[in-house]
N, C-alpha and C. Protein backbone atom coordinates (compact mmCIF):
# COMPACT_ATOMS: atom_id res chain seq x y z
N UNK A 1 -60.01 186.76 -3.53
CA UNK A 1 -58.69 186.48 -2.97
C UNK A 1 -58.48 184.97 -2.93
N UNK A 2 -57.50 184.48 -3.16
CA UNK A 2 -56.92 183.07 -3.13
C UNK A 2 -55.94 182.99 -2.17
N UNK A 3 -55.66 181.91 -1.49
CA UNK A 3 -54.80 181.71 -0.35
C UNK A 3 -53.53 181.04 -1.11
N UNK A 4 -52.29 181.75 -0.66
CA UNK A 4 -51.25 180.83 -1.83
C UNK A 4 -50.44 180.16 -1.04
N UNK A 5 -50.43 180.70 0.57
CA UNK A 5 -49.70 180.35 1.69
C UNK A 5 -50.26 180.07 2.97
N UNK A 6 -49.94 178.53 4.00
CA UNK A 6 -50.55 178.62 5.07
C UNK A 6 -49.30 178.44 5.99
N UNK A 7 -49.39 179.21 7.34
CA UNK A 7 -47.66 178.57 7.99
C UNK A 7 -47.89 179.09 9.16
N UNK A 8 -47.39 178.88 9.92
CA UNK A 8 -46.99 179.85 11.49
C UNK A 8 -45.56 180.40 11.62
N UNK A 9 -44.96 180.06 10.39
CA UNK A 9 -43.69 180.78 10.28
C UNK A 9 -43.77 181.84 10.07
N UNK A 10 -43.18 182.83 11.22
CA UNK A 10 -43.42 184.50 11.04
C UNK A 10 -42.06 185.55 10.23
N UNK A 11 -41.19 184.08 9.85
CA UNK A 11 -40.20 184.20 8.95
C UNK A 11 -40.25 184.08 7.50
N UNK A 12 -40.81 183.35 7.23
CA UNK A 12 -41.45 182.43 6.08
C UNK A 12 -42.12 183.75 5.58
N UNK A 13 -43.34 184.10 6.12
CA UNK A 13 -44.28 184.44 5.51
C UNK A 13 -44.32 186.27 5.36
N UNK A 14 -43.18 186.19 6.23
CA UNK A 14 -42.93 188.02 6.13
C UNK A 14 -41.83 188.00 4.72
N UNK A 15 -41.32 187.15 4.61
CA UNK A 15 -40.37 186.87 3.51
C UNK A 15 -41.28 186.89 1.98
N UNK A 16 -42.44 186.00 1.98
CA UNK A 16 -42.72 185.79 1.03
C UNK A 16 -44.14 186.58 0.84
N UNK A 17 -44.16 187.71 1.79
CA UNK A 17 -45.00 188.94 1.97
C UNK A 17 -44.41 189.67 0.87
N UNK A 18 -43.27 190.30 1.48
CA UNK A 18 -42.48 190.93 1.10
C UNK A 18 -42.17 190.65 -0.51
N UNK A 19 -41.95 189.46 -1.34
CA UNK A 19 -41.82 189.09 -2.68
C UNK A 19 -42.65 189.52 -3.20
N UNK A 20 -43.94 189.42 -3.28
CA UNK A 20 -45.12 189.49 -3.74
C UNK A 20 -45.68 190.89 -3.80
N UNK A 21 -45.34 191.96 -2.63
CA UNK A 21 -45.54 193.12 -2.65
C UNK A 21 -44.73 193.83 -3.76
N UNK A 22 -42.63 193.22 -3.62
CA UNK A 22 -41.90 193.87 -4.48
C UNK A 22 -42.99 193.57 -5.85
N UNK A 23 -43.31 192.42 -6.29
CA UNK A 23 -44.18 192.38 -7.53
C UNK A 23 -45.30 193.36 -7.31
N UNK A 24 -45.77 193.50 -6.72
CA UNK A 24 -46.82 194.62 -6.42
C UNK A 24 -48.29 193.83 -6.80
N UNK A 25 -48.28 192.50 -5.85
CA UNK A 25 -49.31 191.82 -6.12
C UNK A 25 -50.20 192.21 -5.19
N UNK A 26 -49.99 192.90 -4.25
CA UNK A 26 -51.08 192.84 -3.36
C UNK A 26 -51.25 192.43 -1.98
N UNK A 27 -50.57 191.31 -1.60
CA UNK A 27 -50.73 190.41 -0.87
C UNK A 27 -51.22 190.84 0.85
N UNK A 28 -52.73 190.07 1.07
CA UNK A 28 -53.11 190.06 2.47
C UNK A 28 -52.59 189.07 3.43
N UNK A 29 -52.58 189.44 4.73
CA UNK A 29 -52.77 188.37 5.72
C UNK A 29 -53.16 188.05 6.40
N UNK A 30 -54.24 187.16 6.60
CA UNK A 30 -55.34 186.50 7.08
C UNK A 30 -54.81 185.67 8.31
N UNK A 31 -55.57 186.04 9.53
CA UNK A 31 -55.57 185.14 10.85
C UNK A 31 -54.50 185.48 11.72
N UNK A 32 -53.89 186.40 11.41
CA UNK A 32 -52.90 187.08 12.11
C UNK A 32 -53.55 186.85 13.65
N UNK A 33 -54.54 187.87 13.97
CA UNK A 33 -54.53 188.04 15.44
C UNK A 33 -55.14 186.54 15.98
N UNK A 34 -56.03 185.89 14.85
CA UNK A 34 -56.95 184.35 15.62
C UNK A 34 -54.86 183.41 15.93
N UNK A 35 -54.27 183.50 15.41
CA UNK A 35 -52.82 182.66 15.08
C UNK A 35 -52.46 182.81 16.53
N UNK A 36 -51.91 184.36 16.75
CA UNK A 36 -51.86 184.77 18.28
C UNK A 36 -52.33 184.32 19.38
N UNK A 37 -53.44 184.87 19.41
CA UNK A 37 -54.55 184.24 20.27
C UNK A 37 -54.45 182.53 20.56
N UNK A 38 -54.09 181.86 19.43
CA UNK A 38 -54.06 180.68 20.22
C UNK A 38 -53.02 179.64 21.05
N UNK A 39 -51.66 180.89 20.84
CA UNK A 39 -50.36 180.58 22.06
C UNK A 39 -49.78 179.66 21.29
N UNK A 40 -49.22 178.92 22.36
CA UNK A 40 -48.30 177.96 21.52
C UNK A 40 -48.74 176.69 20.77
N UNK A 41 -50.29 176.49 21.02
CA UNK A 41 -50.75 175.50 20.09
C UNK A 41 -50.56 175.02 18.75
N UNK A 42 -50.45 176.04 18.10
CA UNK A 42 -50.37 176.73 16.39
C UNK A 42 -51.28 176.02 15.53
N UNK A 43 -52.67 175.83 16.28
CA UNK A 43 -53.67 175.75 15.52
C UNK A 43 -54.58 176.13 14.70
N UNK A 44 -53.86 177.39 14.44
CA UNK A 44 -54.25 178.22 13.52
C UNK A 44 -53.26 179.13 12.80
N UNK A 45 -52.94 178.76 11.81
CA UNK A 45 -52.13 179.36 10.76
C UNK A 45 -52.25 180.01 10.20
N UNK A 46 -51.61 180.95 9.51
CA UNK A 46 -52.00 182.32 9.28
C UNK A 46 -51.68 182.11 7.31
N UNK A 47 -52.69 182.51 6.56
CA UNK A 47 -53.09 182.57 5.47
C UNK A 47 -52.37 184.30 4.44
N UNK A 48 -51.53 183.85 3.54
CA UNK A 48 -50.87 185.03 2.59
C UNK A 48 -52.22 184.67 1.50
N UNK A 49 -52.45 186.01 1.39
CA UNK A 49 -53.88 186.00 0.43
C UNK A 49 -53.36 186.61 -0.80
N UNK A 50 -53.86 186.21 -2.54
CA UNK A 50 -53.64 187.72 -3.57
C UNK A 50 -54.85 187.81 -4.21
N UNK A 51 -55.01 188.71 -4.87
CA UNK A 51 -56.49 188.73 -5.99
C UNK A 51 -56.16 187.55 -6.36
N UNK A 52 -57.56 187.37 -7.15
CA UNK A 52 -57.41 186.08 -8.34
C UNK A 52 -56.58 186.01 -9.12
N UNK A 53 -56.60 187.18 -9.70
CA UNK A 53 -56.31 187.12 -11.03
C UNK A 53 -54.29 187.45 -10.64
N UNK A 54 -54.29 187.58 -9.88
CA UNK A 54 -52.40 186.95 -9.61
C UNK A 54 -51.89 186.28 -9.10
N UNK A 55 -52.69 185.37 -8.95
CA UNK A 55 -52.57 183.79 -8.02
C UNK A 55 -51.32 183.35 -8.76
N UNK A 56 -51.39 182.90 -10.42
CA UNK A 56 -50.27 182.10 -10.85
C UNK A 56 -48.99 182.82 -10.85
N UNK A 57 -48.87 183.90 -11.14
CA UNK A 57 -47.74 184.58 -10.40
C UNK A 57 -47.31 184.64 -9.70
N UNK A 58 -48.01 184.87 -8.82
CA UNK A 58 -47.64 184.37 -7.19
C UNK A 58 -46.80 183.37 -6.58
N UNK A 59 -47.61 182.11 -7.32
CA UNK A 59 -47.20 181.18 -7.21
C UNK A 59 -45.55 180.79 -7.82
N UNK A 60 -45.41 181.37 -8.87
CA UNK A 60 -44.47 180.97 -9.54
C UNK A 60 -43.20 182.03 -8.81
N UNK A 61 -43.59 183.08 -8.22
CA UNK A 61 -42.83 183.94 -7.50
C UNK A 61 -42.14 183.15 -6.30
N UNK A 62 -43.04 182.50 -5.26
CA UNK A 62 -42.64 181.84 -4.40
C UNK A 62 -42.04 180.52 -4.94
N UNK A 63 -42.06 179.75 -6.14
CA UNK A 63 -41.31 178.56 -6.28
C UNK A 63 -40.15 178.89 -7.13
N UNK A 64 -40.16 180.09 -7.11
CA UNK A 64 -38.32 180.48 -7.61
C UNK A 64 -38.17 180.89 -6.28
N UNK A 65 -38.72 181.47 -5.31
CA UNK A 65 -37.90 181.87 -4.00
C UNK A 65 -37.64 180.05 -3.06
N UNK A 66 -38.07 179.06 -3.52
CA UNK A 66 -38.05 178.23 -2.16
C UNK A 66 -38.85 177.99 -2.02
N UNK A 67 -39.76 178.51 -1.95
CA UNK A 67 -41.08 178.29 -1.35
C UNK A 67 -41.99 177.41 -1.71
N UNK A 68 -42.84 176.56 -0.74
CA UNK A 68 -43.90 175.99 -1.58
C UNK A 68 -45.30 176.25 -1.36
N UNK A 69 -45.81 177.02 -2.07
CA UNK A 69 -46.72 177.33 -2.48
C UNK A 69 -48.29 176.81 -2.79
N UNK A 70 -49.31 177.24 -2.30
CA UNK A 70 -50.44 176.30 -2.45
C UNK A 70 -50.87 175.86 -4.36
């Protein structure tokens, strides 16, 4: 898995969840509950994960949506 996204935007990243699934890439999300857990600090950001092998897709998915992408 490759990380293509880091954010505490729970807008952002349900958005660009959502893209990546319509592609049917896969996409995990990492740190969800540690993100929570740490209140309003937001010292911990929550990570959009895909296989390897659809990382550049991915990527190129989110920089036609807006997005910027790792």
């Amino acid at each position: 898995m490759i990380e293509i996204l880091r954010t505490n935007d729970a807008v952002m990243l349900s958005f660009a969840e959502s893209l990546l699934r319509e592609a049917e890439l896969d996409p995990v999300i990492m740190d969800t509950h540690a993100s929570v857990l740490d209140g309003s600090v937001l010292a911990i950001q929550r990570r959009l994960m895909v296989p390897d092998d659809a990382a550049d897709e991915a990527r190129q998915i989110l920089k036609d949506a807006g997005l910027n992408p790792k």
